[in-house]
Protein backbone atom coordinates (compact mmCIF):
# COMPACT_ATOMS: atom_id res chain seq x y z
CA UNK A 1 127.11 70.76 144.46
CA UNK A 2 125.94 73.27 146.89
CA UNK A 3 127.11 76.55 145.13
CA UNK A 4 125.33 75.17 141.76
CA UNK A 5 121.83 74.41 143.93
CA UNK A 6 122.13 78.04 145.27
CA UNK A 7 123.16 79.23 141.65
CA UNK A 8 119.96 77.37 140.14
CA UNK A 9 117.78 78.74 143.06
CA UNK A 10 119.01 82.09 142.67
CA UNK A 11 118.06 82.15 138.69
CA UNK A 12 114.54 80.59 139.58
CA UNK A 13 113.85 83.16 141.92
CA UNK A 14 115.27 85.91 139.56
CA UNK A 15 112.87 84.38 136.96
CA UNK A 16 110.27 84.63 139.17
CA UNK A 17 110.64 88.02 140.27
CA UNK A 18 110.95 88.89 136.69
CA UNK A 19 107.57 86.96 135.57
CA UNK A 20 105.95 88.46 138.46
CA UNK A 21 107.24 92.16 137.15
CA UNK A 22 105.77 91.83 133.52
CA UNK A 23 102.25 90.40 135.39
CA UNK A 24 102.20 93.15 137.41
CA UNK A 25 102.79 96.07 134.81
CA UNK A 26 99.45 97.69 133.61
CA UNK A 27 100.14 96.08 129.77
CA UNK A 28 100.03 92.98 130.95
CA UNK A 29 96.92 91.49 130.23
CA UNK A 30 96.14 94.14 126.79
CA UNK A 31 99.52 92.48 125.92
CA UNK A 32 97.94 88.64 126.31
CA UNK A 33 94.99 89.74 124.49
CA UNK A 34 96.79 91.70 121.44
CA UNK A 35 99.36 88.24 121.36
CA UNK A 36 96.74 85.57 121.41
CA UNK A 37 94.27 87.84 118.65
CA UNK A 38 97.52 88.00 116.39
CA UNK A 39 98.30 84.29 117.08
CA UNK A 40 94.93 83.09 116.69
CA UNK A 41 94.37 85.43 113.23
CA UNK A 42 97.53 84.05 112.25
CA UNK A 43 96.34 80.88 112.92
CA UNK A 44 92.99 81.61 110.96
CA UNK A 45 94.72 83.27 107.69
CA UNK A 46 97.00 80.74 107.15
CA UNK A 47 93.94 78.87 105.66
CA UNK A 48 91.62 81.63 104.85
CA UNK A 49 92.70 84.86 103.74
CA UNK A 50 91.14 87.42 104.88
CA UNK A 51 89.43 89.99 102.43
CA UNK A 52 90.03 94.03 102.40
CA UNK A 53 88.23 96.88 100.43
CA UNK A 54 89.91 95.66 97.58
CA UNK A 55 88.34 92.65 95.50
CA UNK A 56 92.17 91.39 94.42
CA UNK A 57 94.18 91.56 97.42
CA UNK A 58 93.84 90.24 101.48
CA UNK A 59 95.72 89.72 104.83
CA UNK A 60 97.14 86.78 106.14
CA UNK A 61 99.40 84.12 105.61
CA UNK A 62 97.29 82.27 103.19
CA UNK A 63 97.19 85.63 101.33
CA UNK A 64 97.44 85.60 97.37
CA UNK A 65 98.70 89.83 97.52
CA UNK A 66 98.87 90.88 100.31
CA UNK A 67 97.21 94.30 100.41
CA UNK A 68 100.85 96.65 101.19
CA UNK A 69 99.99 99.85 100.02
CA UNK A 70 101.86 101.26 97.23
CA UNK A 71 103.19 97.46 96.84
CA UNK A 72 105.09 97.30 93.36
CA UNK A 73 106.57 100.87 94.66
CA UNK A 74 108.32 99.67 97.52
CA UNK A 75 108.82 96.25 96.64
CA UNK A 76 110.39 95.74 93.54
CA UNK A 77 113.62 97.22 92.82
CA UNK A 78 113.30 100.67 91.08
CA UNK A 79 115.10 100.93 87.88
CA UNK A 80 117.64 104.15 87.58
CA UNK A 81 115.59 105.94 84.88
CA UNK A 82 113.05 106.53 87.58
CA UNK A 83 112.50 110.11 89.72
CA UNK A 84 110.29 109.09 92.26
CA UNK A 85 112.08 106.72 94.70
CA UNK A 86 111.00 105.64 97.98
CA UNK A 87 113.03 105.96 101.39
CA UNK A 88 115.06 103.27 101.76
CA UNK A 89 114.59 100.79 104.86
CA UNK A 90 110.76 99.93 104.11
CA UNK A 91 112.31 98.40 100.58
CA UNK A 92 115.12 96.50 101.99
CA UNK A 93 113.46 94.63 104.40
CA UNK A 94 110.73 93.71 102.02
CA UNK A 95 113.56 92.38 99.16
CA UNK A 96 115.67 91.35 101.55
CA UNK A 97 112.72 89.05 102.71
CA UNK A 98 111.82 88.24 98.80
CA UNK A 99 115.72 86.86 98.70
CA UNK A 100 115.69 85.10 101.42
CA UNK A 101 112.52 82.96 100.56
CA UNK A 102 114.03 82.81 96.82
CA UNK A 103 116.56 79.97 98.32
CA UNK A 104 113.76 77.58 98.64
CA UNK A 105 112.52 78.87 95.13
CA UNK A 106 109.43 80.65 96.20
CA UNK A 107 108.44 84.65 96.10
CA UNK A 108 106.82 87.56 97.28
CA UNK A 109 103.46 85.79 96.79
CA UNK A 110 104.63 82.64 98.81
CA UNK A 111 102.84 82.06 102.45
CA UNK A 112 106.55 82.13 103.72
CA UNK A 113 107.14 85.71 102.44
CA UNK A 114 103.71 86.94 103.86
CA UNK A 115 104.50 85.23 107.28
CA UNK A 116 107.68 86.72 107.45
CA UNK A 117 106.20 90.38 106.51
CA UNK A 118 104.05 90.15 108.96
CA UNK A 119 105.94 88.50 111.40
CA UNK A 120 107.76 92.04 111.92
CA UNK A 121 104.77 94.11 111.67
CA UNK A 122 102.97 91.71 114.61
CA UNK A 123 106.05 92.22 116.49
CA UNK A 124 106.26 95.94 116.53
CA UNK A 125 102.55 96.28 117.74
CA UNK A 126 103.44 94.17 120.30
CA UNK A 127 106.78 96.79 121.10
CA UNK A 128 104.31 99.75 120.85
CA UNK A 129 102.14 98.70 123.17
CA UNK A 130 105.13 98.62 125.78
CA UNK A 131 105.62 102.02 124.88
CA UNK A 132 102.34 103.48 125.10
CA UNK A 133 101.79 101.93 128.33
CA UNK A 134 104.80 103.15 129.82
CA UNK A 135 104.80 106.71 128.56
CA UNK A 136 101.22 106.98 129.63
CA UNK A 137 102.28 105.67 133.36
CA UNK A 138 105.02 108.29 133.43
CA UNK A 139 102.80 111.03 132.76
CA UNK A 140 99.11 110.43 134.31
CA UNK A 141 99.98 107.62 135.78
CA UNK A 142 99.36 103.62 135.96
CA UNK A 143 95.25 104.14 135.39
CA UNK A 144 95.64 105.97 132.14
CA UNK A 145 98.50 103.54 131.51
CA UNK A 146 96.00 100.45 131.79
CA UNK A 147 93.48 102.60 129.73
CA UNK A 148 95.97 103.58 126.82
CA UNK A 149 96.88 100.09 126.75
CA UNK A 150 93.66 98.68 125.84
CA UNK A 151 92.35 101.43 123.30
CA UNK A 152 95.57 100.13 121.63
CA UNK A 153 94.92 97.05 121.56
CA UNK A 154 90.79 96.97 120.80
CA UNK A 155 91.48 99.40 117.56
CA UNK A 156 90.74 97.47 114.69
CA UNK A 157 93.42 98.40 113.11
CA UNK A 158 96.19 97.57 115.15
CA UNK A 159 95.26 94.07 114.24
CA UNK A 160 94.79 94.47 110.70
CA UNK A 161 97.90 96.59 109.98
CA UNK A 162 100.00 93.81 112.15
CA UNK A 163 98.61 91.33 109.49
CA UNK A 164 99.14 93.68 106.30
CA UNK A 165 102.85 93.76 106.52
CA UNK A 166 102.39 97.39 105.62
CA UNK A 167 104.74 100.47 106.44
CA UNK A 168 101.91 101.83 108.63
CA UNK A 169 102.86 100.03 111.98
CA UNK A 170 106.48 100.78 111.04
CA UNK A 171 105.89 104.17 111.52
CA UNK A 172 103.68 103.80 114.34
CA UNK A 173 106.56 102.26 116.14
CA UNK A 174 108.90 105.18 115.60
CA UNK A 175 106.37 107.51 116.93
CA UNK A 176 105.63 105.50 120.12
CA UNK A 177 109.77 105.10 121.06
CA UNK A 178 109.78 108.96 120.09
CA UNK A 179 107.04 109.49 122.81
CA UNK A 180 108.59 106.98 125.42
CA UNK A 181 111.84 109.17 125.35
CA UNK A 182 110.45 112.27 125.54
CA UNK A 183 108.56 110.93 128.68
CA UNK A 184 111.94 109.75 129.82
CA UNK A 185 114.07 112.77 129.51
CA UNK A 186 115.22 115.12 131.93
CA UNK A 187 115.27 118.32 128.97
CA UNK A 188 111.11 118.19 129.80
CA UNK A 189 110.74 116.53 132.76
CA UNK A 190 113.47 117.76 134.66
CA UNK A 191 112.73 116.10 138.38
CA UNK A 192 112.74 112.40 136.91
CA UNK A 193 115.59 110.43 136.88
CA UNK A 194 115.63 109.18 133.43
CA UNK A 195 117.42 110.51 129.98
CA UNK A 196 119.83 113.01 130.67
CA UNK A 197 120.43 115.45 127.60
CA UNK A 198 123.40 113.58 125.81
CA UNK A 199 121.10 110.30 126.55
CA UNK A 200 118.24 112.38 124.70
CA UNK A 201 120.18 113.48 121.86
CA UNK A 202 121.28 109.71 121.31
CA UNK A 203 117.75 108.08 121.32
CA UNK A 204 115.95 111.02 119.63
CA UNK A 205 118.66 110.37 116.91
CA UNK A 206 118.37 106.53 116.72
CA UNK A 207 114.46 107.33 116.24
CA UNK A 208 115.16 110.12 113.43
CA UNK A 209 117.49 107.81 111.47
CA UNK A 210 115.15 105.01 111.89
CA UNK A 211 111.82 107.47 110.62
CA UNK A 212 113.57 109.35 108.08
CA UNK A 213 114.96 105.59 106.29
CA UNK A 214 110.73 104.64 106.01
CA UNK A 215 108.97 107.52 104.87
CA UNK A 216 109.24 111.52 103.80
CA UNK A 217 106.65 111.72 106.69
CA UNK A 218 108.88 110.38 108.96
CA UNK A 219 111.82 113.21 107.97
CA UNK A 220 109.54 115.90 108.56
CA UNK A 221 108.49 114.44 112.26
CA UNK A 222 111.82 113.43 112.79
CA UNK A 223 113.37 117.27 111.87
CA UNK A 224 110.59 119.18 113.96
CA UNK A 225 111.40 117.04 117.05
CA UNK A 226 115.70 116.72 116.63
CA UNK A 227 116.16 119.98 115.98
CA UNK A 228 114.60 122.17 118.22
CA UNK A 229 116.12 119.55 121.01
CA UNK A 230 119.89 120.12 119.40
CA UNK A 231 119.57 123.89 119.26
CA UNK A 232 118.67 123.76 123.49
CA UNK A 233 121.53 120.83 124.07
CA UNK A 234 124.22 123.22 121.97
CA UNK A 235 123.18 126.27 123.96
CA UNK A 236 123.67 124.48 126.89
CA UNK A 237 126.92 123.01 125.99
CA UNK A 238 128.17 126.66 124.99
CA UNK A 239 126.84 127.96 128.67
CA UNK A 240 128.87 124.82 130.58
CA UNK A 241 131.20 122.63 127.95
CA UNK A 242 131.43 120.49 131.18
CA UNK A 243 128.35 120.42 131.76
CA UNK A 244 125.86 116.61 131.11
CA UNK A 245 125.92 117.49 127.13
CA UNK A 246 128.17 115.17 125.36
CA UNK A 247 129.94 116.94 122.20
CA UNK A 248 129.78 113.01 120.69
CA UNK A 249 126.22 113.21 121.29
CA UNK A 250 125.81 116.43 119.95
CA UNK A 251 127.74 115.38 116.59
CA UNK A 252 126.04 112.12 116.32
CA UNK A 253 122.49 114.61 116.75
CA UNK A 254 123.94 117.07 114.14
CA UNK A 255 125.27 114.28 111.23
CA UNK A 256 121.82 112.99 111.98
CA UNK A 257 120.07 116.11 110.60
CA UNK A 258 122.26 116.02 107.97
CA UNK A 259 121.09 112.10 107.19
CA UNK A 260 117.42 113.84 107.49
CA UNK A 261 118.19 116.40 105.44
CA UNK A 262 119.56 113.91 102.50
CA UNK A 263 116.62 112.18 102.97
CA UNK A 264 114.17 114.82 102.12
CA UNK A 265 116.14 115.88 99.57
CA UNK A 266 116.30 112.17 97.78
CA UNK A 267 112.48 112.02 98.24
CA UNK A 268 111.56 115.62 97.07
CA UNK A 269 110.08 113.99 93.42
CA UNK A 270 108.30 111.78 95.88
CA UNK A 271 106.95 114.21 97.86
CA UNK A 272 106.10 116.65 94.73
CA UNK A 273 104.79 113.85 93.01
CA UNK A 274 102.19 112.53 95.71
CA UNK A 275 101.04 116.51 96.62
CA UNK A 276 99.85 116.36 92.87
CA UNK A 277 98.41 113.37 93.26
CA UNK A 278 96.69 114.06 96.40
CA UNK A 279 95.29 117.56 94.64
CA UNK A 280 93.55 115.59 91.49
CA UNK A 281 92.42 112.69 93.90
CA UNK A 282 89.72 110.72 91.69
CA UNK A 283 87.04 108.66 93.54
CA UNK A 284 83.93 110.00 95.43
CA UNK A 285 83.08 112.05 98.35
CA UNK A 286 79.68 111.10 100.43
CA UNK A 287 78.51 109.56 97.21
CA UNK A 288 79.72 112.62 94.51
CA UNK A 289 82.17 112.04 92.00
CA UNK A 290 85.55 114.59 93.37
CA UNK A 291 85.97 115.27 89.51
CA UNK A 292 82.68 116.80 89.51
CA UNK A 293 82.56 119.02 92.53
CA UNK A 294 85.77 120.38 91.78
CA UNK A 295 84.28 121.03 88.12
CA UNK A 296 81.13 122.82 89.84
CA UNK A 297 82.83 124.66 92.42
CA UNK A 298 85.84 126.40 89.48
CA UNK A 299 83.06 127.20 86.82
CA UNK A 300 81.37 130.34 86.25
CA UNK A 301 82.93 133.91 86.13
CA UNK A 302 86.23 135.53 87.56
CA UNK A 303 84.29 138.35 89.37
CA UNK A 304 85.37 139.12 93.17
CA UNK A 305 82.06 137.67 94.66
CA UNK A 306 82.51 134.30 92.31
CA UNK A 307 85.78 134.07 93.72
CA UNK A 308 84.75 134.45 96.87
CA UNK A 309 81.91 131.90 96.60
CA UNK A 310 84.86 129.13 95.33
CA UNK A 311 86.99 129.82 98.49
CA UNK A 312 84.00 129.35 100.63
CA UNK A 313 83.01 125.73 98.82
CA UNK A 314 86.21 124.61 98.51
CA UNK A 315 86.57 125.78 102.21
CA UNK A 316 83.75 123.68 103.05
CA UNK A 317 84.33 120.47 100.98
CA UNK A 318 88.10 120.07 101.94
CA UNK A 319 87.37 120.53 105.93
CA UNK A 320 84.73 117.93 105.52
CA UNK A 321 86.21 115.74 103.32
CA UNK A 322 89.12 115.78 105.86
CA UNK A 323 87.15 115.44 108.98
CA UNK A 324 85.26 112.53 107.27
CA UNK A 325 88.47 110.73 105.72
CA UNK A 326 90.32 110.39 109.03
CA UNK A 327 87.71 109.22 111.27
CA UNK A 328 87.00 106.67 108.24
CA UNK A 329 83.36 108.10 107.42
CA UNK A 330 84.13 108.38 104.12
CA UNK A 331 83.05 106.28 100.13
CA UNK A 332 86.36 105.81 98.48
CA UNK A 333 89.77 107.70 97.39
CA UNK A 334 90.13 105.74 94.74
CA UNK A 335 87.94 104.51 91.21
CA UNK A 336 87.04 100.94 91.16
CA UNK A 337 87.55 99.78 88.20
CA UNK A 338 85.62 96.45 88.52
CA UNK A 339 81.76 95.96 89.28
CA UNK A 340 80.85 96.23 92.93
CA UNK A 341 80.41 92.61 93.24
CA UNK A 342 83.78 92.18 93.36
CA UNK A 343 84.53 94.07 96.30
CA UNK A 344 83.79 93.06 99.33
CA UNK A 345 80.86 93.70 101.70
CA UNK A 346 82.72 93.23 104.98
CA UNK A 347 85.94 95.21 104.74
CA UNK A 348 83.59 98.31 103.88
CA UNK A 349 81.19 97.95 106.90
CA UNK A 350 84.16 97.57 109.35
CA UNK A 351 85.81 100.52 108.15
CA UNK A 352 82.78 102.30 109.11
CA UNK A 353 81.96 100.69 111.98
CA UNK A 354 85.55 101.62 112.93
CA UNK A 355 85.08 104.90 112.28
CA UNK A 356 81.58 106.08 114.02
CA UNK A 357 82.50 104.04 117.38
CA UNK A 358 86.94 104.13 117.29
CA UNK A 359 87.93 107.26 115.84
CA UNK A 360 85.35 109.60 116.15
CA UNK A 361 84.96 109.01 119.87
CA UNK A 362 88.59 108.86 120.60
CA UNK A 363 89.79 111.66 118.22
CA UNK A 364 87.18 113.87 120.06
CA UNK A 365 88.25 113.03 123.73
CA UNK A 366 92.50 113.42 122.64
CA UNK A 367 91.18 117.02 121.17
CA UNK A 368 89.61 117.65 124.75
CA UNK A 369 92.31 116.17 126.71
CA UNK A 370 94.88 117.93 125.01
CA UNK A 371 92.75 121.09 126.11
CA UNK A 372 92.29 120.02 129.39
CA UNK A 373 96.23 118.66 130.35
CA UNK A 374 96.96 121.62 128.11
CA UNK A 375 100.25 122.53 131.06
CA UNK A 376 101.40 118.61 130.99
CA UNK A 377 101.37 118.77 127.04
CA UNK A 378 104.02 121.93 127.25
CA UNK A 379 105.85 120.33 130.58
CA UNK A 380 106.27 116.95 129.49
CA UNK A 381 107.65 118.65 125.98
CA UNK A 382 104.94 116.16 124.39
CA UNK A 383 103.99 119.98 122.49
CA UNK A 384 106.69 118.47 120.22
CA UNK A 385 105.20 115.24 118.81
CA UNK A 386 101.64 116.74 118.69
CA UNK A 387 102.67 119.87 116.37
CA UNK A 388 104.63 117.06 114.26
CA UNK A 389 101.72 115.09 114.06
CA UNK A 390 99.22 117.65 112.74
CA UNK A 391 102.22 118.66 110.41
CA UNK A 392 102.29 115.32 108.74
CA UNK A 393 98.54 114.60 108.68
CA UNK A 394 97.85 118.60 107.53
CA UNK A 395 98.48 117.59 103.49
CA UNK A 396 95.15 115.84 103.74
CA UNK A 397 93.28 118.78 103.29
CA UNK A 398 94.68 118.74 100.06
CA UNK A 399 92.58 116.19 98.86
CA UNK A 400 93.53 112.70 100.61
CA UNK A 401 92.22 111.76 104.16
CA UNK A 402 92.69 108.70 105.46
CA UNK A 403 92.53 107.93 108.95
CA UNK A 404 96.03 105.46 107.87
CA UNK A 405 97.89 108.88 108.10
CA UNK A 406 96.56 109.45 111.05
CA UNK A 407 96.97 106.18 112.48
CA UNK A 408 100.68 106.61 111.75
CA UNK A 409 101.03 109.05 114.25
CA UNK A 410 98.65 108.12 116.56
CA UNK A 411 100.14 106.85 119.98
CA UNK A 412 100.17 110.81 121.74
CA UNK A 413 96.42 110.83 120.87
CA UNK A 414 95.72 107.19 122.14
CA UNK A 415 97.34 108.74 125.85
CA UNK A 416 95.34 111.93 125.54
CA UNK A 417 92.51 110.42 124.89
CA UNK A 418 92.79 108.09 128.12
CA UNK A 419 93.67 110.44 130.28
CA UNK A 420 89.94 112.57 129.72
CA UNK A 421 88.38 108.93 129.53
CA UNK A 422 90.46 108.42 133.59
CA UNK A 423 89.03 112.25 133.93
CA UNK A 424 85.36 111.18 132.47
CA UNK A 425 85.07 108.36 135.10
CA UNK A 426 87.06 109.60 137.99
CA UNK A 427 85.64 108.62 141.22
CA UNK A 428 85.69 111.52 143.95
């Protein structure tokens, strides 16, 4: 009877330390408030949906579509007569969910299949706020940490994309555990006692597999990261073979390129396809049809100084039209076909909201702080997911800018950005 007293007294107090641990950490309460908003809008949807920019379509449990963008594309299964297929993982666990709610007879527009959608999408905020916070601690430390955390959690969007379902926070996921290893590994940050460089090559290659199965986005991150890592850990191995590199790690890194590899190559039609797209975007800019500026700014002669006059406005339109789409300052990338009474008033006046006090102001001070920590941004080999991140969100000067894409790949600007805020208000 004694031994299982000091057994049960032992697992309280292990419980206790534990509890007092996670209260402690600098996530804590952002994590509290992120859980009980989800909860609460959870709560909320399940008997009012809740509307978005489109007139058809919402968020929440109670939602009649839920707005997933590019829906019928990833959802429903895609016939073989078809070029343009999407990455694989997104579409599994959306059918797989569809099958699963199919035993009680419902589907894809049930309240079940929305709450399970989102159910994953709610829980990998959640995860990325653990990352965030910790990969801020371990490189300004726990004030930035406690900063990062909250900017997280107060975007707008990390609420609504948790309650979308959509492939957005999936990615956003993969880029925070990309940034919490780098943080952790000894390749960078060589007098911390974290990843060694077979430990790297394993976790950088879970995180490309899991990137490259969502999106052709995530392939592209995934390849500028993995490989320039593999190349160092191989010239290493060929220096010391008995040295910390692994040659399992190194083949598990090197079939993972491969696996990247096949992906890009599966979604080339996709990737071809949506560049095209992206170039004859329809819609308006600032209140001008696209269709018509691009009709204004390719008329006249072929003369050298009417040449030069179209690279200067299309110069002009596409920087603006970028710098306005991804801080969300923007009319719309798409034609409405319907009347404007049919789409919502509120959807449109928090996007801009979101945009003139979020994004602008936090875009501007990660663009400073990346400046300013310029030598912990090379160090810390965070150089890595910041040149992958302006890689992926580049083909928006094409013609599509969306602060989504840049949300995808936002977590390295969220730390950034709270380290100049810690710098702004630093007491001396």
């Amino acid at each position: 009877m004694k031994i299982k007293k000091e057994k049960l007294l032992n697992l309280t107090k292990q419980k206790s330390i534990i509890f007092q641990n996670f209260y402690s950490q600098p996530f804590f309460l952002p994590f509290i408030f992120l859980l009980l908003s989800i909860i609460s809008l959870l709560i909320y949807s399940t008997f009012y949906p809740i509307p978005t920019e489109f007139y058809n379509s919402s968020i929440g449990i109670s939602s009649k579509l839920l707005n997933i963008g590019d829906r019928s594309f990833y959802l429903y299964d895609q016939n073989n007569l078809s070029l343009i297929k999407p990455s694989p993982l997104y579409p599994f666990i959306l059918n797989t969910a569809k099958k699963f709610v199919g035993i009680w007879g419902l589907n894809e527009y049930s309240k079940l299949w929305n709450l399970i959608v989102i159910s994953f999408t709610s829980i990998l905020s959640l995860i990325s706020l653990l990352f965030i916070s910790s990969t801020a601690w371990q490189l300004f430390g726990r004030r930035v940490s406690i900063i990062s955390s909250w900017i997280y959690v107060i975007c707008p969007y990390t609420l609504f994309f948790s309650l979308n379902g959509s492939l957005t926070n999936y990615i956003f996921f993969g880029i925070s555990y990309l940034c919490w290893i780098i943080s952790r590994s000894q390749i960078f940050n060589k007098n911390f006692k974290g990843f060694d460089i077979s430990q790297t090559l394993f976790h950088l290659s879970i995180a490309s597999i899991y990137l490259s199965s969502l999106r052709v986005t995530g392939s592209l991150i995934s390849i500028i990261i993995l490989l320039p890592v593999v190349i160092f850990s191989f010239l290493n191995y060929l220096k010391s073979p008995y040295s910390k590199v692994s040659i399992y790690s190194l083949i598990f890194a090197l079939a993972t390129l491969l696996f990247i590899l096949y992906q890009i190559n599966q979604s080339y039609n996709y990737l071809n396809f949506s560049i095209k797209m992206f170039a004859s975007e329809p819609g308006s800019f600032l209140g001008v049809e696209r269709q018509y500026l691009r009709s204004k700014i390719y008329e006249g002669s072929e003369s050298n100084l009417e040449y030069l006059k179209k690279i200067v406005f299309l110069f002009l339109w596409k920087i603006s039209d970028f710098a306005t789409g991804i801080n969300d300052i923007r009319d719309t990338h798409t034609e409405f076909s319907n009347s404007i009474s049919n789409t919502p008033l509120m959807p449109f006046l928090t996007r801009v909201f979101t945009g003139i006090f979020y994004f602008i102001p936090i875009n501007f001070t990660s663009f400073l702080g990346i400046i300013k920590f310029r030598k912990i941004l090379v160090k810390s080999g965070f150089w890595l997911i910041i040149v992958a991140a302006i890689t992926v969100v580049s083909p928006s000067l094409i013609g599509v800018a969306n602060s989504r894409y840049l949300y995808m790949v936002y977590a390295p600007f969220i730390i950034f950005s709270s380290a100049m805020f810690c710098e702004f208000f630093n007491e001396k």
